[in-house]
N, C-alpha and C. Protein backbone atom coordinates (compact mmCIF):
# COMPACT_ATOMS: atom_id res chain seq x y z
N UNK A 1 0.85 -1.17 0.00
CA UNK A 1 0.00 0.00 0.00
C UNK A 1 0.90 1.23 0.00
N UNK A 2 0.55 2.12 -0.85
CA UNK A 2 1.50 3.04 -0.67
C UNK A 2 0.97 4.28 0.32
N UNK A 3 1.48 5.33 0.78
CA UNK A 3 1.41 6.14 1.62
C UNK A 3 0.27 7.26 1.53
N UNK A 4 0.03 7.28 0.52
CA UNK A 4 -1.00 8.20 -0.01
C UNK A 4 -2.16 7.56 -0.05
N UNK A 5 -2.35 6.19 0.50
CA UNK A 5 -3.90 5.38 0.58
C UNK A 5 -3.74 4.72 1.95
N UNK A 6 -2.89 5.74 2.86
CA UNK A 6 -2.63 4.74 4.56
C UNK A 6 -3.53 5.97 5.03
N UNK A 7 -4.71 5.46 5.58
CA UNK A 7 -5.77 6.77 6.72
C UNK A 7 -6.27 5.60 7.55
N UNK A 8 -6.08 6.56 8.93
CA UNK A 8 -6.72 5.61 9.86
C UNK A 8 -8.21 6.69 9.91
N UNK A 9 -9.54 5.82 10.62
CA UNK A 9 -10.38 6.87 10.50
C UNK A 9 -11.57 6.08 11.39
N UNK A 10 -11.94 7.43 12.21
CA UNK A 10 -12.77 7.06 13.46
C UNK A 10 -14.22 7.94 12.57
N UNK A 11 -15.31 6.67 12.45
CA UNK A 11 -16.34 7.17 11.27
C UNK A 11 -17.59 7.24 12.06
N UNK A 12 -17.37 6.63 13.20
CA UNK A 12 -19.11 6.87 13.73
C UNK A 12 -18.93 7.40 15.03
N UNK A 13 -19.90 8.18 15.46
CA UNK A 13 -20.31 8.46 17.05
C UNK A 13 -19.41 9.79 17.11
N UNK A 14 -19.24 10.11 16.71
CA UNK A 14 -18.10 11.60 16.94
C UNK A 14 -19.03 13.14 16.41
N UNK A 15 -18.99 14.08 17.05
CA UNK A 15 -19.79 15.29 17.09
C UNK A 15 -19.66 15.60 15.57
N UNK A 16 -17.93 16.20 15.31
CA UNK A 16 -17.84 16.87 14.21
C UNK A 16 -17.84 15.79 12.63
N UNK A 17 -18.55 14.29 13.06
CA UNK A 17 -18.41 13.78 11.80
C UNK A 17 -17.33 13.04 11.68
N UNK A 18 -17.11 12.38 10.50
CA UNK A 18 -16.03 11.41 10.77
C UNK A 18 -14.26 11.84 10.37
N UNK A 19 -13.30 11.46 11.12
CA UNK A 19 -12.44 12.01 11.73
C UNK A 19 -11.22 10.68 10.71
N UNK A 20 -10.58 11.74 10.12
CA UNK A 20 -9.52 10.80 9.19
C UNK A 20 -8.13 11.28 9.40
N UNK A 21 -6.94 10.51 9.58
CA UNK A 21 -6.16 10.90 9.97
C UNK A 21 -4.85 9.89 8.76
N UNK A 22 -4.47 10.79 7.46
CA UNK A 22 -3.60 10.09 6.86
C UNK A 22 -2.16 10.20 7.21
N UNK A 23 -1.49 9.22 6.41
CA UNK A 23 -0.19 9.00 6.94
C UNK A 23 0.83 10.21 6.40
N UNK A 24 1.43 11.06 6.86
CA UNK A 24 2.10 11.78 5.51
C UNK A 24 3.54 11.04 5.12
N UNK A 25 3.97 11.80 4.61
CA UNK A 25 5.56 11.53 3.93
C UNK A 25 6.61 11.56 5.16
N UNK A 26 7.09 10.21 5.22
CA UNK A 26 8.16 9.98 5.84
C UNK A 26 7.81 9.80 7.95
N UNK A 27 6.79 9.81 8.03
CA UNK A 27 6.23 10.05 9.18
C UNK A 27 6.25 8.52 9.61
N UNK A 28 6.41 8.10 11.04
CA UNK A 28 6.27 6.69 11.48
C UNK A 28 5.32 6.02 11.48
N UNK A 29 5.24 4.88 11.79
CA UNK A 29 3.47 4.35 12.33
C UNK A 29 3.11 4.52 13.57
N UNK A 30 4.20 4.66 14.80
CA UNK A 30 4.16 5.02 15.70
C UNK A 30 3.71 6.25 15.88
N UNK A 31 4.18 7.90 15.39
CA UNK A 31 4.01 8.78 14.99
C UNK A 31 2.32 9.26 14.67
N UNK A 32 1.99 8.72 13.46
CA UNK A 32 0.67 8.65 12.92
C UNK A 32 -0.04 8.07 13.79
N UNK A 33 -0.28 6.96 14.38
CA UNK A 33 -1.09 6.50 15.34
C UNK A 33 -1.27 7.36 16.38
N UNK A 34 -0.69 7.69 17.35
CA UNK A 34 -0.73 9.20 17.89
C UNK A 34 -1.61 10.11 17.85
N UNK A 35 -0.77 10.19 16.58
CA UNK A 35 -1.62 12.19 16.03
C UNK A 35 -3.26 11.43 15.95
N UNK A 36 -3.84 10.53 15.46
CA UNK A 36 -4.91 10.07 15.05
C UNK A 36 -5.54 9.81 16.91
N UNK A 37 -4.93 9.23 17.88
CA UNK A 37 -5.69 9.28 19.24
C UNK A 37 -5.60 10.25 19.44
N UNK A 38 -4.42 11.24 19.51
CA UNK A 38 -4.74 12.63 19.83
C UNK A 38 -5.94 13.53 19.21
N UNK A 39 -6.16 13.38 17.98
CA UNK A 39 -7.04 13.92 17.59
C UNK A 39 -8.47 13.23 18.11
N UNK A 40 -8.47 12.05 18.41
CA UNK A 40 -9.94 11.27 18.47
C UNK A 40 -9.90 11.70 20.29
N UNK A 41 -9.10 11.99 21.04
CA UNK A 41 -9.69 12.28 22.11
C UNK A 41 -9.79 14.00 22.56
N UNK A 42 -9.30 14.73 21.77
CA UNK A 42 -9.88 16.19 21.71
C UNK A 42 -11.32 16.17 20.96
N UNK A 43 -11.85 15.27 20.52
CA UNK A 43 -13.39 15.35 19.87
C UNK A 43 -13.99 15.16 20.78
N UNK A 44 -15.21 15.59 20.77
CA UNK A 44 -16.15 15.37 21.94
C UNK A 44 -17.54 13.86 20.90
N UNK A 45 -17.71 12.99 22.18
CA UNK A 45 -18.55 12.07 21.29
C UNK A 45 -19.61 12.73 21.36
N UNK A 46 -20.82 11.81 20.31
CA UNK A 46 -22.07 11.96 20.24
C UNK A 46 -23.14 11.18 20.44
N UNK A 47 -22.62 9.74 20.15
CA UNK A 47 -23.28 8.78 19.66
C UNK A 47 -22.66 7.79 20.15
N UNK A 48 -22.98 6.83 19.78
CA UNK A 48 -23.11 5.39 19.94
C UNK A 48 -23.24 4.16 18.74
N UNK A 49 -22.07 3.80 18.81
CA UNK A 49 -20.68 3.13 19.01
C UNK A 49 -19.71 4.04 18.02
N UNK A 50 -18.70 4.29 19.01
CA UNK A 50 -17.58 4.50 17.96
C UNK A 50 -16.85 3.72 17.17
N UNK A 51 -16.48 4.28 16.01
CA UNK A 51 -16.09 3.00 15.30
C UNK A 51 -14.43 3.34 14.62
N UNK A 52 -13.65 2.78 14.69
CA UNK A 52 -11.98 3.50 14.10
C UNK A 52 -11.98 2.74 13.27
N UNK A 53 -11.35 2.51 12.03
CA UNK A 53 -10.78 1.76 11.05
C UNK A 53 -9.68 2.03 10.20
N UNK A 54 -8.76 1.08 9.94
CA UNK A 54 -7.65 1.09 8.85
C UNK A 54 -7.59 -0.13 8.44
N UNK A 55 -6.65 -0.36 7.25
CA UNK A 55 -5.92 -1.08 6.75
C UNK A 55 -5.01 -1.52 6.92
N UNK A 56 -5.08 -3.08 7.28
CA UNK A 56 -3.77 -3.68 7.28
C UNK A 56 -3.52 -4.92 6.08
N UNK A 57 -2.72 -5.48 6.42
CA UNK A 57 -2.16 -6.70 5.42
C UNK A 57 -3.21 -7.49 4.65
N UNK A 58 -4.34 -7.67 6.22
CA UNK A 58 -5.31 -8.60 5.71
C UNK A 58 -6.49 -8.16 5.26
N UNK A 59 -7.02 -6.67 5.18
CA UNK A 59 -7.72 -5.51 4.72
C UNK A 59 -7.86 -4.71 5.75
N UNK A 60 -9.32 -4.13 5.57
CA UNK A 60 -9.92 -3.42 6.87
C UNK A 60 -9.89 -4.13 7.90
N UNK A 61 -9.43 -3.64 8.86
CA UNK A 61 -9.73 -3.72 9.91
C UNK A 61 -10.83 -2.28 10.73
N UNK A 62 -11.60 -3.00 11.70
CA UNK A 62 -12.10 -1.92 12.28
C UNK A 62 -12.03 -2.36 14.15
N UNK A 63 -12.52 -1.91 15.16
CA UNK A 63 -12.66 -1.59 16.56
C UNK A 63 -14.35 -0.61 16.80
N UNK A 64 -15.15 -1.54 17.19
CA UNK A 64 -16.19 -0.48 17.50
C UNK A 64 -16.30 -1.07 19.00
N UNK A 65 -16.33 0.13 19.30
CA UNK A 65 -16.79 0.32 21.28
C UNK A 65 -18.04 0.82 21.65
N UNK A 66 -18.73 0.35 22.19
CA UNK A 66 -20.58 0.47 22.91
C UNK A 66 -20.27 1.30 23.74
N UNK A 67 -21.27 2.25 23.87
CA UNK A 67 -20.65 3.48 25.02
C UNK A 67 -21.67 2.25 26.11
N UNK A 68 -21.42 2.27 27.93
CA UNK A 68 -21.43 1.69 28.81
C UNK A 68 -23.21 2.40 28.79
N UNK A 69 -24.66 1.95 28.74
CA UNK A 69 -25.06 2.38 29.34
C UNK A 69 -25.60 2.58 30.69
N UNK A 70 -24.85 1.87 31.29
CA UNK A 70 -25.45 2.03 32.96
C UNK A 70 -27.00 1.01 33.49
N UNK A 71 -26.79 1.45 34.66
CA UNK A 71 -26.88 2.61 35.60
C UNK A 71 -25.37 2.48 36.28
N UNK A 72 -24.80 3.93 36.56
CA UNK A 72 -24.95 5.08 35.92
C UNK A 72 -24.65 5.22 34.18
N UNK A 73 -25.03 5.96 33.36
CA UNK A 73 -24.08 6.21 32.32
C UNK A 73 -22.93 6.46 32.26
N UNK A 74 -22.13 5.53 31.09
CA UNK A 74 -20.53 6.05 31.07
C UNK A 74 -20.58 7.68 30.65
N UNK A 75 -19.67 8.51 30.74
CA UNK A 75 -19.58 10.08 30.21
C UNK A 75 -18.87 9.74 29.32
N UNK A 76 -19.16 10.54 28.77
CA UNK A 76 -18.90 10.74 27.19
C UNK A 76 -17.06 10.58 27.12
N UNK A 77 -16.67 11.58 27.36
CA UNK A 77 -15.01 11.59 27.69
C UNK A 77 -14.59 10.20 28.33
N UNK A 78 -15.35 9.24 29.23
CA UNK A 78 -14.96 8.27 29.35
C UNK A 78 -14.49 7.28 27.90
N UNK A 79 -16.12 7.38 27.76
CA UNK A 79 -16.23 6.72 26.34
C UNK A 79 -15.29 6.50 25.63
N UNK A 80 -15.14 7.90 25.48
CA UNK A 80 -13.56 8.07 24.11
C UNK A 80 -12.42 7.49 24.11
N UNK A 81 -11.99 8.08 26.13
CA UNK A 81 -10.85 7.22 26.40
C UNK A 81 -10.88 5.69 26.37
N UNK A 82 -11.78 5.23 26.57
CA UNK A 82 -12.19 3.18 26.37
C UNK A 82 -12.01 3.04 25.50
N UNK A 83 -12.83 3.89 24.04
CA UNK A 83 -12.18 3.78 22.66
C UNK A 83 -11.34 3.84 22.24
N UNK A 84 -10.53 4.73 22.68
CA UNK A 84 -8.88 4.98 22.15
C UNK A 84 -8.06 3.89 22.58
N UNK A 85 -8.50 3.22 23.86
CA UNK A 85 -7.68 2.18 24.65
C UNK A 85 -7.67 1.17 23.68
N UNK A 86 -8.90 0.81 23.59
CA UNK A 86 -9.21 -0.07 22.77
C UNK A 86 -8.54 -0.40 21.52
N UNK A 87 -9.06 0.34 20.43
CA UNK A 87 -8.46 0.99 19.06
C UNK A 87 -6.82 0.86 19.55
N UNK A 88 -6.28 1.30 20.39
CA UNK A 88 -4.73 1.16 19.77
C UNK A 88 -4.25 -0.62 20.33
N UNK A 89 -5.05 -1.08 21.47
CA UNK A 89 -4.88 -2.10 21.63
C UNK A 89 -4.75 -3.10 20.59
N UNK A 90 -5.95 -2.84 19.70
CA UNK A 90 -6.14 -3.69 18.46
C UNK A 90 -5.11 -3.57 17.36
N UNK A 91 -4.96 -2.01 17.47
CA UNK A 91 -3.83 -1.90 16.59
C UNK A 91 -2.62 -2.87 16.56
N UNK A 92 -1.94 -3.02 17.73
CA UNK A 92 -0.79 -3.75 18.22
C UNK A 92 -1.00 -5.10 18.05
N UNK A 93 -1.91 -5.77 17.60
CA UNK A 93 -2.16 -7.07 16.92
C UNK A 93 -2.54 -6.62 15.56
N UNK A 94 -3.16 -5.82 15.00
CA UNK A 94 -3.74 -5.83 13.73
C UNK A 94 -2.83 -4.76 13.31
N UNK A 95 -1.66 -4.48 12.83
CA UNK A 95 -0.58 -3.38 12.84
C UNK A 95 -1.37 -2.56 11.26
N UNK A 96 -1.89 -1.07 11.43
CA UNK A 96 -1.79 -0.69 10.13
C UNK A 96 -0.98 -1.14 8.92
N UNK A 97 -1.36 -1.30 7.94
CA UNK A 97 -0.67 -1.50 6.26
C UNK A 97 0.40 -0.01 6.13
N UNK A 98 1.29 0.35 6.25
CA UNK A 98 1.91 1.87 5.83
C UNK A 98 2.79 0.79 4.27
């Protein structure tokens, strides 16, 4: 895959819509993975389930997380952080395609 078709991308449950984060030139996977949680936990959620996805070797891969509903409800900012946990967890078995 070349570099110009590597995006990781968190597509559901997020306020501002879905949230894509490509690889640029010369940048790590370590690096890019990052910038992409960093960005997915400055979003505020909306919805229910978030969903991240990329490409690896064996295609898409995706990670969707159920927000907790309670009693009590999870908060939202929880949410995200479970998602992000999650999502990079998976990553580290399912390694993006760069």
């Amino acid at each position: 895959m070349s570099q110009n078709n590597c995006t990781i991308t968190t597509s559901t449950g997020l306020a501002g819509g879905a949230l894509a984060t490509d690889l640029l030139p010369n940048q790590s996977l370590e690096d890019w993975v990052i910038t992409h949680k960093n960005a997915v936990k400055q979003a505020t959620a909306s919805g229910d389930p978030l969903t991240t996805s990329w490409n690896n070797k064996s295609g898409l891969q995706s990670e969707v997380t159920t927000r907790d509903a309670g009693p009590p409800a999870e908060a939202l900012a929880d949410f995200v952080t479970r998602h992000v946990t999650d999502f990079l967890l998976e990553m580290i078995q399912e390694q993006p395609d760069t």
